[in-house]
PDB file of N, CA and C in Angstrom:
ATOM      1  N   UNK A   1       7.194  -6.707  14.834  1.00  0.00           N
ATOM      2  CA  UNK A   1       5.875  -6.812  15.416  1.00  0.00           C
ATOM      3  C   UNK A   1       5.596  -5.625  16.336  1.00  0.00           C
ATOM      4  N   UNK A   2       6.446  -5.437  17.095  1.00  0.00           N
ATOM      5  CA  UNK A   2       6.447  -4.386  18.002  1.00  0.00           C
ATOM      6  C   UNK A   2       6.343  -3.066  17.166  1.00  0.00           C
ATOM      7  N   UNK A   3       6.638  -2.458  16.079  1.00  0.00           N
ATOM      8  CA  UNK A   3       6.147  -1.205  15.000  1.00  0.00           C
ATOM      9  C   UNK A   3       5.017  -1.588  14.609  1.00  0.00           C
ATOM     10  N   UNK A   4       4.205  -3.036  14.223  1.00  0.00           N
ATOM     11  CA  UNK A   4       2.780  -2.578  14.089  1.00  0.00           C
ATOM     12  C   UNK A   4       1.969  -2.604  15.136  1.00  0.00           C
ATOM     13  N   UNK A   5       2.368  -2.982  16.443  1.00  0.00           N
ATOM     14  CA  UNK A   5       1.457  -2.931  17.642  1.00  0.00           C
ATOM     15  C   UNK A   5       1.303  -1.151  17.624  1.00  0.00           C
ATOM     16  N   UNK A   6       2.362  -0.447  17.668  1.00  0.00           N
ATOM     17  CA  UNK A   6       3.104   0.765  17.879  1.00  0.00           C
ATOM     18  C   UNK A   6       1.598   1.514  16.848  1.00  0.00           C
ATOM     19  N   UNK A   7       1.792   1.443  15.446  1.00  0.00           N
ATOM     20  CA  UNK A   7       0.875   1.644  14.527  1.00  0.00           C
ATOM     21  C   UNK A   7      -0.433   1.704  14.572  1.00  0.00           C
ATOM     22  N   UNK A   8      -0.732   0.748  15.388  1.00  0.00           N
ATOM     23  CA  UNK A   8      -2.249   0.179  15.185  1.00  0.00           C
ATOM     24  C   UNK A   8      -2.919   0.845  16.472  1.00  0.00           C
ATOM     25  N   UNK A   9      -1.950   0.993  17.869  1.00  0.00           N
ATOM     26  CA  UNK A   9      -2.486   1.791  18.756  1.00  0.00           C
ATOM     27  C   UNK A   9      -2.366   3.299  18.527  1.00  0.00           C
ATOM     28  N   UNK A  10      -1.407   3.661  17.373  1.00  0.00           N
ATOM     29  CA  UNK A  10      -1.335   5.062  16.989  1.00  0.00           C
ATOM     30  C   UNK A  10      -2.658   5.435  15.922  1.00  0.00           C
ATOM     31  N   UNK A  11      -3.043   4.467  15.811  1.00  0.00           N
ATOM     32  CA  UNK A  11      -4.349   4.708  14.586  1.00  0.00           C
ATOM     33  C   UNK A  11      -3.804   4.990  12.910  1.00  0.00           C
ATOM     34  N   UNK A  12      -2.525   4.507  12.898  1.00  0.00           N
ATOM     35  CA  UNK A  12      -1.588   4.801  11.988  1.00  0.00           C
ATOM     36  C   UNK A  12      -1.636   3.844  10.817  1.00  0.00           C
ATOM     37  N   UNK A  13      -2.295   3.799   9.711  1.00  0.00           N
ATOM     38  CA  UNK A  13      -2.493   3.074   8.763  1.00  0.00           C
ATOM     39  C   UNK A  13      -2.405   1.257   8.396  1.00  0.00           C
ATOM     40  N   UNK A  14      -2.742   1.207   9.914  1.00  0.00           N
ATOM     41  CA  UNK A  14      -2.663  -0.606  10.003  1.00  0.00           C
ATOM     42  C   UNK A  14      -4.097  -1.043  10.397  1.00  0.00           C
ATOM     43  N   UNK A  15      -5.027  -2.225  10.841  1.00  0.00           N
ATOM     44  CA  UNK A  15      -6.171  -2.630  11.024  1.00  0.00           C
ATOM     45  C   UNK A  15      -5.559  -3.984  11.523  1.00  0.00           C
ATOM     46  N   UNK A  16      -6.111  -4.110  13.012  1.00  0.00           N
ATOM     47  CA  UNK A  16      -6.097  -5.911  12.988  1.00  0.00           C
ATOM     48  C   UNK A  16      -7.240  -6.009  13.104  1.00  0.00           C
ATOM     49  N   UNK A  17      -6.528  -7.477  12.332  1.00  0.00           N
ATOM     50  CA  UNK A  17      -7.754  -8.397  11.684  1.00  0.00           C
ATOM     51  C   UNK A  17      -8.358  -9.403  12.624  1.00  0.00           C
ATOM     52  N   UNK A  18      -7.748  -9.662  13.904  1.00  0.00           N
ATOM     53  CA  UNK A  18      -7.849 -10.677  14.948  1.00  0.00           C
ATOM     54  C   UNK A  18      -7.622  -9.851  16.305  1.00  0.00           C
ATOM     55  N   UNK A  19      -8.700 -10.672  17.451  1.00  0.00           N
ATOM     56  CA  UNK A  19      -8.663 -10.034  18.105  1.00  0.00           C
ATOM     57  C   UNK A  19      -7.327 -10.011  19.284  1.00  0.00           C
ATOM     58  N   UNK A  20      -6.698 -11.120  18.777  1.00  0.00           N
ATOM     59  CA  UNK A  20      -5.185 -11.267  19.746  1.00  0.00           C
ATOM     60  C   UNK A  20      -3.987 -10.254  18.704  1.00  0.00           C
ATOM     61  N   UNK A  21      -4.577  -9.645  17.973  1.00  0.00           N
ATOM     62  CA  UNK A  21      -3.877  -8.736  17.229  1.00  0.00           C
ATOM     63  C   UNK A  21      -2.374  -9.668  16.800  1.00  0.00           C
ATOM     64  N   UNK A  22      -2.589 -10.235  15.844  1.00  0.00           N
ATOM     65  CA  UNK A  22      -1.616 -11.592  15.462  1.00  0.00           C
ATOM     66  C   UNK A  22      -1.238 -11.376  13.627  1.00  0.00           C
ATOM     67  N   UNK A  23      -2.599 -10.477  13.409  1.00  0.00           N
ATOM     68  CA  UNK A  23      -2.615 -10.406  12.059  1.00  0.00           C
ATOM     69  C   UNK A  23      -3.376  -8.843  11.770  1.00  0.00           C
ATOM     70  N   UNK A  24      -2.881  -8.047  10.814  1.00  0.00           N
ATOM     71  CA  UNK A  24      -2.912  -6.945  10.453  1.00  0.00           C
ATOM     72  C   UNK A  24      -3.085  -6.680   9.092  1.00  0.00           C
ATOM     73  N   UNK A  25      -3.658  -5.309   8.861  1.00  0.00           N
ATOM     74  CA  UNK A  25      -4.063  -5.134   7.343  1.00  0.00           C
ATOM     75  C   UNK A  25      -3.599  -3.591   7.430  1.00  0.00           C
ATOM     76  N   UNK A  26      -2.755  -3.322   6.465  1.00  0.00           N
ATOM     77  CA  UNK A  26      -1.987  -2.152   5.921  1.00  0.00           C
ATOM     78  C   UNK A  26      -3.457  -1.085   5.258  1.00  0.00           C
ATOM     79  N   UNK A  27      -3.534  -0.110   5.892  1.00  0.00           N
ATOM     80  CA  UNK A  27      -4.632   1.087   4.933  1.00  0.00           C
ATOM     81  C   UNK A  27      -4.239   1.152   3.276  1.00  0.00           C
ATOM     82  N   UNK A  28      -5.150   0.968   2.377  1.00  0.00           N
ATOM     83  CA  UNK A  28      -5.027   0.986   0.934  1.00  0.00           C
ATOM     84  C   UNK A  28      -3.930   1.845   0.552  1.00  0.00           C
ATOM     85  N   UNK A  29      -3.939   2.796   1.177  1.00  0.00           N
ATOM     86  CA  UNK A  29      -3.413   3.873   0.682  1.00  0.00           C
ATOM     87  C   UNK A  29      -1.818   3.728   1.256  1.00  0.00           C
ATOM     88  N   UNK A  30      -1.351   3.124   2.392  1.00  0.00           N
ATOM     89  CA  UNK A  30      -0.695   2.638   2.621  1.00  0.00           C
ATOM     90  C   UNK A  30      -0.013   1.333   1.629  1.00  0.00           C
ATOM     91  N   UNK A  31      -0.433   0.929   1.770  1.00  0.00           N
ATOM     92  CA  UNK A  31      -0.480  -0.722   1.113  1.00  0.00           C
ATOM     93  C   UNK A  31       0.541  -0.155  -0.300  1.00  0.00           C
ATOM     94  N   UNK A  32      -0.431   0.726  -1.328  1.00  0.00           N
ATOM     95  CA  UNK A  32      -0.136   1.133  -2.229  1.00  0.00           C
ATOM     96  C   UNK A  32       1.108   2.050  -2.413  1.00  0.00           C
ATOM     97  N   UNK A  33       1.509   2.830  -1.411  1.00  0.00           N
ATOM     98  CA  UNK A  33       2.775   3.709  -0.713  1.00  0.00           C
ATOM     99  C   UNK A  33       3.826   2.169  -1.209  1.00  0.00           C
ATOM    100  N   UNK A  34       3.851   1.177  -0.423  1.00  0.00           N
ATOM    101  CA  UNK A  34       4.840   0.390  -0.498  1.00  0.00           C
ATOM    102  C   UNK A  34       4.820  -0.043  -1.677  1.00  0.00           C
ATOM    103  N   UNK A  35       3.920  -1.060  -1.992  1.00  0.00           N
ATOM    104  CA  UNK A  35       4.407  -1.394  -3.077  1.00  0.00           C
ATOM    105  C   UNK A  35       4.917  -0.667  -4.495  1.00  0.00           C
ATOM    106  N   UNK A  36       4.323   0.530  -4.497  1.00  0.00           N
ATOM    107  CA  UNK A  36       5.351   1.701  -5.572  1.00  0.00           C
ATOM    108  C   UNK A  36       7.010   2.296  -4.910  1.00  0.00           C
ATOM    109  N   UNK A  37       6.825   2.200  -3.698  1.00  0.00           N
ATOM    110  CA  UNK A  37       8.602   1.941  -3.190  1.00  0.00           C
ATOM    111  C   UNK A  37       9.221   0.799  -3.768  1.00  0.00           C
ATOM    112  N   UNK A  38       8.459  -0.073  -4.029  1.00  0.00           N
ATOM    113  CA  UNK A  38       8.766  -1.579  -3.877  1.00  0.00           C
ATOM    114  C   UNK A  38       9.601  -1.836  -5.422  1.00  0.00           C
ATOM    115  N   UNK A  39       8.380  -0.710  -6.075  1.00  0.00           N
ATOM    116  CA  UNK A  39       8.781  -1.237  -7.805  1.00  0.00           C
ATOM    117  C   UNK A  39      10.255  -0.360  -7.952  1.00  0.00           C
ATOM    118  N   UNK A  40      10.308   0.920  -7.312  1.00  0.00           N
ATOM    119  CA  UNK A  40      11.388   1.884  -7.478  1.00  0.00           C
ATOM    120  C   UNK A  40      12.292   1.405  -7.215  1.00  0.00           C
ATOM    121  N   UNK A  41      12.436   0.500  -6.226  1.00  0.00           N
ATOM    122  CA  UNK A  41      13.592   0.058  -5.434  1.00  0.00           C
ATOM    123  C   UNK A  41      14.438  -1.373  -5.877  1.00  0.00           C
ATOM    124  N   UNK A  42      13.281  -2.275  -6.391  1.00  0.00           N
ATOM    125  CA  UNK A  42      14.167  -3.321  -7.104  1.00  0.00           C
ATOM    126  C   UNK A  42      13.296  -3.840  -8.492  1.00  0.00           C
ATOM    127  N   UNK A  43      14.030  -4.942  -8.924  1.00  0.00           N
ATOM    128  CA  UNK A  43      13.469  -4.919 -10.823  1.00  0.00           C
ATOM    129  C   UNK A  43      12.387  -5.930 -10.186  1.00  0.00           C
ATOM    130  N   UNK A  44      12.057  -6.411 -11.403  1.00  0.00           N
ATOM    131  CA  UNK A  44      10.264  -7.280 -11.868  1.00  0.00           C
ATOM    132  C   UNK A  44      10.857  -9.059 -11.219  1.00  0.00           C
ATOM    133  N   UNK A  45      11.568  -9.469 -11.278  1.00  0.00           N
ATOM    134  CA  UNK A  45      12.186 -10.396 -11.138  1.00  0.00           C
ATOM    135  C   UNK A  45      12.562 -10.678  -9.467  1.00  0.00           C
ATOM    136  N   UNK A  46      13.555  -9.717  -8.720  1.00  0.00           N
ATOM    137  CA  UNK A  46      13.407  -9.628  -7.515  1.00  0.00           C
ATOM    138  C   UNK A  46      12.152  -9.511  -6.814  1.00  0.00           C
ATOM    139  N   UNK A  47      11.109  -8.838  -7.238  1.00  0.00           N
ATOM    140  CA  UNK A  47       9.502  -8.827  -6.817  1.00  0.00           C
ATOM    141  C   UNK A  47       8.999  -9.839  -6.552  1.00  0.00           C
ATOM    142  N   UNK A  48       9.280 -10.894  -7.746  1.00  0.00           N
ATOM    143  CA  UNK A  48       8.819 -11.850  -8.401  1.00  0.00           C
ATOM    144  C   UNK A  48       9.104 -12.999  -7.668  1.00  0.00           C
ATOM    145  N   UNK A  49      10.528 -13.175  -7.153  1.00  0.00           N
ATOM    146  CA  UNK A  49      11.160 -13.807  -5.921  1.00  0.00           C
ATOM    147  C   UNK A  49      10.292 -13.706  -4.722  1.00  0.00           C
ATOM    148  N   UNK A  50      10.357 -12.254  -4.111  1.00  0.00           N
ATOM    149  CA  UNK A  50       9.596 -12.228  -2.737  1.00  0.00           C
ATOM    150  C   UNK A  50       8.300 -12.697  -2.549  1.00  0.00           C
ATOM    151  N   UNK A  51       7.069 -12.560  -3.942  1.00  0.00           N
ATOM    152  CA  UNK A  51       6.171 -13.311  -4.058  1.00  0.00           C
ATOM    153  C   UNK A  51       6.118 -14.728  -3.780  1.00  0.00           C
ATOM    154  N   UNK A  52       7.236 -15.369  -4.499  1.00  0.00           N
ATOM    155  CA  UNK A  52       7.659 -16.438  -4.583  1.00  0.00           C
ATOM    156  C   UNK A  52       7.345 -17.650  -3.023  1.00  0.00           C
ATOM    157  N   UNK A  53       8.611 -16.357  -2.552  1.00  0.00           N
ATOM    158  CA  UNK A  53       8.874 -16.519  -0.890  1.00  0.00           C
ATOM    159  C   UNK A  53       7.645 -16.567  -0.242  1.00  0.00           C
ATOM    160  N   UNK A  54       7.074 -15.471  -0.083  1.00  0.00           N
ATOM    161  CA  UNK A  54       5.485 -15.751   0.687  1.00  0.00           C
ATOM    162  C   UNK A  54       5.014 -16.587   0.256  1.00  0.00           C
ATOM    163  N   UNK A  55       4.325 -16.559  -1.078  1.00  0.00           N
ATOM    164  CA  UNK A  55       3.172 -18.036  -1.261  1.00  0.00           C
ATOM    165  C   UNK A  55       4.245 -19.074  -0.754  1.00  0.00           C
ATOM    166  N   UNK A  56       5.327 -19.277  -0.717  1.00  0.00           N
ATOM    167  CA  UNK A  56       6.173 -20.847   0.329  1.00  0.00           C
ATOM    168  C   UNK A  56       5.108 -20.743   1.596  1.00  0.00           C
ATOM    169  N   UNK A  57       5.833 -19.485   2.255  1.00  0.00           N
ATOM    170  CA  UNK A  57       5.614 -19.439   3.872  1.00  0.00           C
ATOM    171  C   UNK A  57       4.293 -19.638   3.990  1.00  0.00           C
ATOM    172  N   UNK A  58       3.428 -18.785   3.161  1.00  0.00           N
ATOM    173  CA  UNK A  58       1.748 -19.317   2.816  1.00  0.00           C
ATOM    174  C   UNK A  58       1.449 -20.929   3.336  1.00  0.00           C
ATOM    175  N   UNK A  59       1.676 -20.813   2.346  1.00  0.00           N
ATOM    176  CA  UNK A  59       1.701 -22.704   2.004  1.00  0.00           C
ATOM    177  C   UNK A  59       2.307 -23.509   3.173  1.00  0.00           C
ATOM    178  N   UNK A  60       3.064 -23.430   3.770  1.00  0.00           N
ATOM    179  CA  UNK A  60       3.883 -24.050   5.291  1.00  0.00           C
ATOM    180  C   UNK A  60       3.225 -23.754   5.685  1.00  0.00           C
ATOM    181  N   UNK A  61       2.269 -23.050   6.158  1.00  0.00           N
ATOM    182  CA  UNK A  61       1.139 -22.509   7.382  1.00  0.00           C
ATOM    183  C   UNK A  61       0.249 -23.059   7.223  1.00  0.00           C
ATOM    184  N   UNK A  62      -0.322 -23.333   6.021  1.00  0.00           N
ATOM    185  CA  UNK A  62      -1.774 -24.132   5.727  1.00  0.00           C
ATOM    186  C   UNK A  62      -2.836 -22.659   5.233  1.00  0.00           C
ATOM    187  N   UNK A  63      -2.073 -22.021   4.507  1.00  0.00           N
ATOM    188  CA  UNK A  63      -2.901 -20.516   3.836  1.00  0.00           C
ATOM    189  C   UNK A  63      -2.743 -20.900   2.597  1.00  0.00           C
ATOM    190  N   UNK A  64      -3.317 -21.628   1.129  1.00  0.00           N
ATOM    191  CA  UNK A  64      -3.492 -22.008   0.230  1.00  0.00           C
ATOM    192  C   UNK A  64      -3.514 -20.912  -0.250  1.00  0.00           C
ATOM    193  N   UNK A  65      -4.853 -19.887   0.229  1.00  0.00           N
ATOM    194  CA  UNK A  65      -5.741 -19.228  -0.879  1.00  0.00           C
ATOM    195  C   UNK A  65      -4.562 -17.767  -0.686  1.00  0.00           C
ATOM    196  N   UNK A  66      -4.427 -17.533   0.239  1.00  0.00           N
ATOM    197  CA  UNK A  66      -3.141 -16.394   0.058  1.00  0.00           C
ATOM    198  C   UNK A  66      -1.910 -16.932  -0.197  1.00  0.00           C
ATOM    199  N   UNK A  67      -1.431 -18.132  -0.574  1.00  0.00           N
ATOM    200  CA  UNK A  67      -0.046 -18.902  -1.556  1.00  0.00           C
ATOM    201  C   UNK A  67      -0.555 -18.465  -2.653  1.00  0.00           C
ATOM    202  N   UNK A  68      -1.875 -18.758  -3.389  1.00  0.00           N
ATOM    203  CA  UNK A  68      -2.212 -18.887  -4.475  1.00  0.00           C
ATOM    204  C   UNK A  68      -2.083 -17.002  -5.020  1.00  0.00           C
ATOM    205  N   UNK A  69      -2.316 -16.598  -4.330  1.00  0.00           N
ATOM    206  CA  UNK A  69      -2.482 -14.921  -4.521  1.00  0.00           C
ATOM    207  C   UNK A  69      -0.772 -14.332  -4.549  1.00  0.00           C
ATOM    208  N   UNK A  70       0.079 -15.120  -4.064  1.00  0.00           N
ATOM    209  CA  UNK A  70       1.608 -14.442  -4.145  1.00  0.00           C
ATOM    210  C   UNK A  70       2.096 -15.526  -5.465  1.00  0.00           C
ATOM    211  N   UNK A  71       1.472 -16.556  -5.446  1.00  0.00           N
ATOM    212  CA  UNK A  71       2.054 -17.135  -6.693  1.00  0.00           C
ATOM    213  C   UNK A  71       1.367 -16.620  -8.290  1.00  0.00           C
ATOM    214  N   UNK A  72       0.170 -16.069  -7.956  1.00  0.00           N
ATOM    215  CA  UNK A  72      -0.242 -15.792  -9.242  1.00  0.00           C
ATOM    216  C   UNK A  72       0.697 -13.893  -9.467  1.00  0.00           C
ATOM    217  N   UNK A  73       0.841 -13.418  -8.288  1.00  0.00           N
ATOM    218  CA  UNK A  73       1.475 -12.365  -8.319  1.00  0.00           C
ATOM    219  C   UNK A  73       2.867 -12.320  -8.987  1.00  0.00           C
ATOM    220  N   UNK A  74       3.843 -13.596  -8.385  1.00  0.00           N
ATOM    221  CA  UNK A  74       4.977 -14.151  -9.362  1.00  0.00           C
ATOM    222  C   UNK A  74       5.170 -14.550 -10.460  1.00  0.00           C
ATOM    223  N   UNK A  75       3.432 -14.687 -10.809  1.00  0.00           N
ATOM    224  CA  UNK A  75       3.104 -15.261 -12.287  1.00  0.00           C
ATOM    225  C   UNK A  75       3.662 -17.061 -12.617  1.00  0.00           C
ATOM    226  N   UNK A  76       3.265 -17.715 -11.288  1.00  0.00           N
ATOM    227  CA  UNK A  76       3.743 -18.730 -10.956  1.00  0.00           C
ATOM    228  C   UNK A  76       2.696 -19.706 -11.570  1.00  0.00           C
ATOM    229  N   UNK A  77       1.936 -19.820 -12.808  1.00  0.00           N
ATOM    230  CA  UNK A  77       0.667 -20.271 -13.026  1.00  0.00           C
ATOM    231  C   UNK A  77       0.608 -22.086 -12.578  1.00  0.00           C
ATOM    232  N   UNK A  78       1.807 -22.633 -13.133  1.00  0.00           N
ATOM    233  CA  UNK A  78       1.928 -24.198 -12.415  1.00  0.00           C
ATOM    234  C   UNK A  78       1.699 -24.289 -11.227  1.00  0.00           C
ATOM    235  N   UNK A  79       2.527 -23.492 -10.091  1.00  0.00           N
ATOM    236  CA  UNK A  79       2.397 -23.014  -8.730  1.00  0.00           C
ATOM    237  C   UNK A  79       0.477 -23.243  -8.475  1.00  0.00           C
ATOM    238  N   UNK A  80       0.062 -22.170  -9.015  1.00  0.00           N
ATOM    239  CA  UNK A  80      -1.196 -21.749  -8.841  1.00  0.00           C
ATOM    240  C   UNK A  80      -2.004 -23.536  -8.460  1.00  0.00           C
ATOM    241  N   UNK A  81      -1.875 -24.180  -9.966  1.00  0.00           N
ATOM    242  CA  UNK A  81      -2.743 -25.226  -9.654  1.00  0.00           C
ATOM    243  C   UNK A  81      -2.358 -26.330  -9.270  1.00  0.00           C
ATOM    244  N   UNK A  82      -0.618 -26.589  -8.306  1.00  0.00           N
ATOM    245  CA  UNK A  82      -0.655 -27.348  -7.461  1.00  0.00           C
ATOM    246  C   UNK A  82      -0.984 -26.851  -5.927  1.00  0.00           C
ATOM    247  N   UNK A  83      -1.156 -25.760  -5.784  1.00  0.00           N
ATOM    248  CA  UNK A  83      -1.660 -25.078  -4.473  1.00  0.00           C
ATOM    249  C   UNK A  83      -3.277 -25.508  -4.757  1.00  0.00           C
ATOM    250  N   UNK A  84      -3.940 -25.370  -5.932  1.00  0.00           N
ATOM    251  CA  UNK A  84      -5.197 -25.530  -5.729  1.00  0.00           C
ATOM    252  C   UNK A  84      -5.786 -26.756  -5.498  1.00  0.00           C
ATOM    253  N   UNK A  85      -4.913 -27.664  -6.061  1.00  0.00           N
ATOM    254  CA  UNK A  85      -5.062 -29.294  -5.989  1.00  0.00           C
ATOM    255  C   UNK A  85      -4.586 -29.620  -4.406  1.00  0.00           C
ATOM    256  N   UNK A  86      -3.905 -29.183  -4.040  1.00  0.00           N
ATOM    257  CA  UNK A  86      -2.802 -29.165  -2.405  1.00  0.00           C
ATOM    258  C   UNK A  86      -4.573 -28.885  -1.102  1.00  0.00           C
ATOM    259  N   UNK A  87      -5.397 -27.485  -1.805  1.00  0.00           N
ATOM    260  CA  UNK A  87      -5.881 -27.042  -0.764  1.00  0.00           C
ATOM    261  C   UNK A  87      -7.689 -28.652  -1.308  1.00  0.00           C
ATOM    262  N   UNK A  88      -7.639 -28.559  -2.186  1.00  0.00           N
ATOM    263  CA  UNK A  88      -8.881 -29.380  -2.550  1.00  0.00           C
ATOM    264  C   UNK A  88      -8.885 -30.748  -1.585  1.00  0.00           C
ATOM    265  N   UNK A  89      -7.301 -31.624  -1.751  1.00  0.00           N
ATOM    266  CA  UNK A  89      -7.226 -32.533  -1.170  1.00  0.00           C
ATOM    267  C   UNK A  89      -7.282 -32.367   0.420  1.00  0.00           C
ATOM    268  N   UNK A  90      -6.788 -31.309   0.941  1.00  0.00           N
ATOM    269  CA  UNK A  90      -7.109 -30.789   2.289  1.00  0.00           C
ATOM    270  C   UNK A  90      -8.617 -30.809   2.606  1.00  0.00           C
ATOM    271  N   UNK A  91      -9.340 -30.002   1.945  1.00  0.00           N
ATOM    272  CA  UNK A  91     -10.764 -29.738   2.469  1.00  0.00           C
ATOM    273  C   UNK A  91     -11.459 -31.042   2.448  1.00  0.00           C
ATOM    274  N   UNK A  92     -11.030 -32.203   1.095  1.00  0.00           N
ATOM    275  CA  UNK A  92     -11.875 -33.267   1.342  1.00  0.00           C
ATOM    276  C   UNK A  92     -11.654 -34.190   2.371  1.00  0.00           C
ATOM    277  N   UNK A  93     -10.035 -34.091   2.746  1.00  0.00           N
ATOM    278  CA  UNK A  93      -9.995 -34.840   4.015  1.00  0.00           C
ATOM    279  C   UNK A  93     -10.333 -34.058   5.489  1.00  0.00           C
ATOM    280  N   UNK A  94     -10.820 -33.212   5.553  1.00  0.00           N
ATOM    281  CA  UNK A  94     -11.161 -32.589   6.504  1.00  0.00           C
ATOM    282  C   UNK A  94     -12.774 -32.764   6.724  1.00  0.00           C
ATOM    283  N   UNK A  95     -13.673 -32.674   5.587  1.00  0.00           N
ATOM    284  CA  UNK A  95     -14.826 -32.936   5.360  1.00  0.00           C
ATOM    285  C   UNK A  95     -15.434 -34.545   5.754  1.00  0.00           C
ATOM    286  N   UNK A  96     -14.331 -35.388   5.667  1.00  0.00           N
ATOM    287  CA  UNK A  96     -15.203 -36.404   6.176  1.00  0.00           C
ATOM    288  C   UNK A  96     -14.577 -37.411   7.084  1.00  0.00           C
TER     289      UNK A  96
END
C-alpha cells in the first residue's frame, strides 16, 4: 500500500478512485506493462488460478460484478452465473 500511496503522490501511473485513497486504478498503459510481464512470466493456467483467486476475494467483499470479471477472465463460465444469481438475490433483498 505504501508503493501506491508513493505512486499516486509521484503522479506515477496510478489514479485513486476514492477519496480516502483505499482504492486505485493502474494507467492503461501501465495496466497493460503488467499483464504482458504477467503472460512472460507464468503459463495460461497459473493466470487462470490468480483470476480464480480474486473473483474469491471479490466475492468475500460483496464485489459480484468485479468476481464476475476475474471469473470470466479464468474462463470460469459456471462461476460466472452463480456470482450472477449470488449478486441478483442480494439486490432483491436489499430492495425491499
Amino acid at each position: 500500500m505504501m508503493m501506491l500511496a508513493r505512486l499516486y503522490r509521484e503522479n506515477l501511473f496510478v489514479t485513486a478512485l476514492d477519496y480516502e485513497h483505499s482504492w486505485y486504478r493502474y494507467h492503461h498503459l501501465f495496466a497493460d506493462l503488467l499483464r504482458d510481464r504477467l503472460q512472460q512470466l507464468l503459463d495460461r493456467q497459473s493466470i487462470a488460478d490468480l483470476h480464480q483467486r480474486a473473483s474469491h476475494w471479490y466475492e468475500e467483499n460483496g464485489y459480484f460484478q468485479f468476481a464476475a470479471m476475474h471469473a470470466q477472465a479464468a474462463g470460469d463460465m459456471e462461476r460466472i452465473a452463480d456470482l450472477a444469481e449470488q449478486a441478483a438475490q442480494a439486490s432483491c433483498s436489499t430492495a425491499g
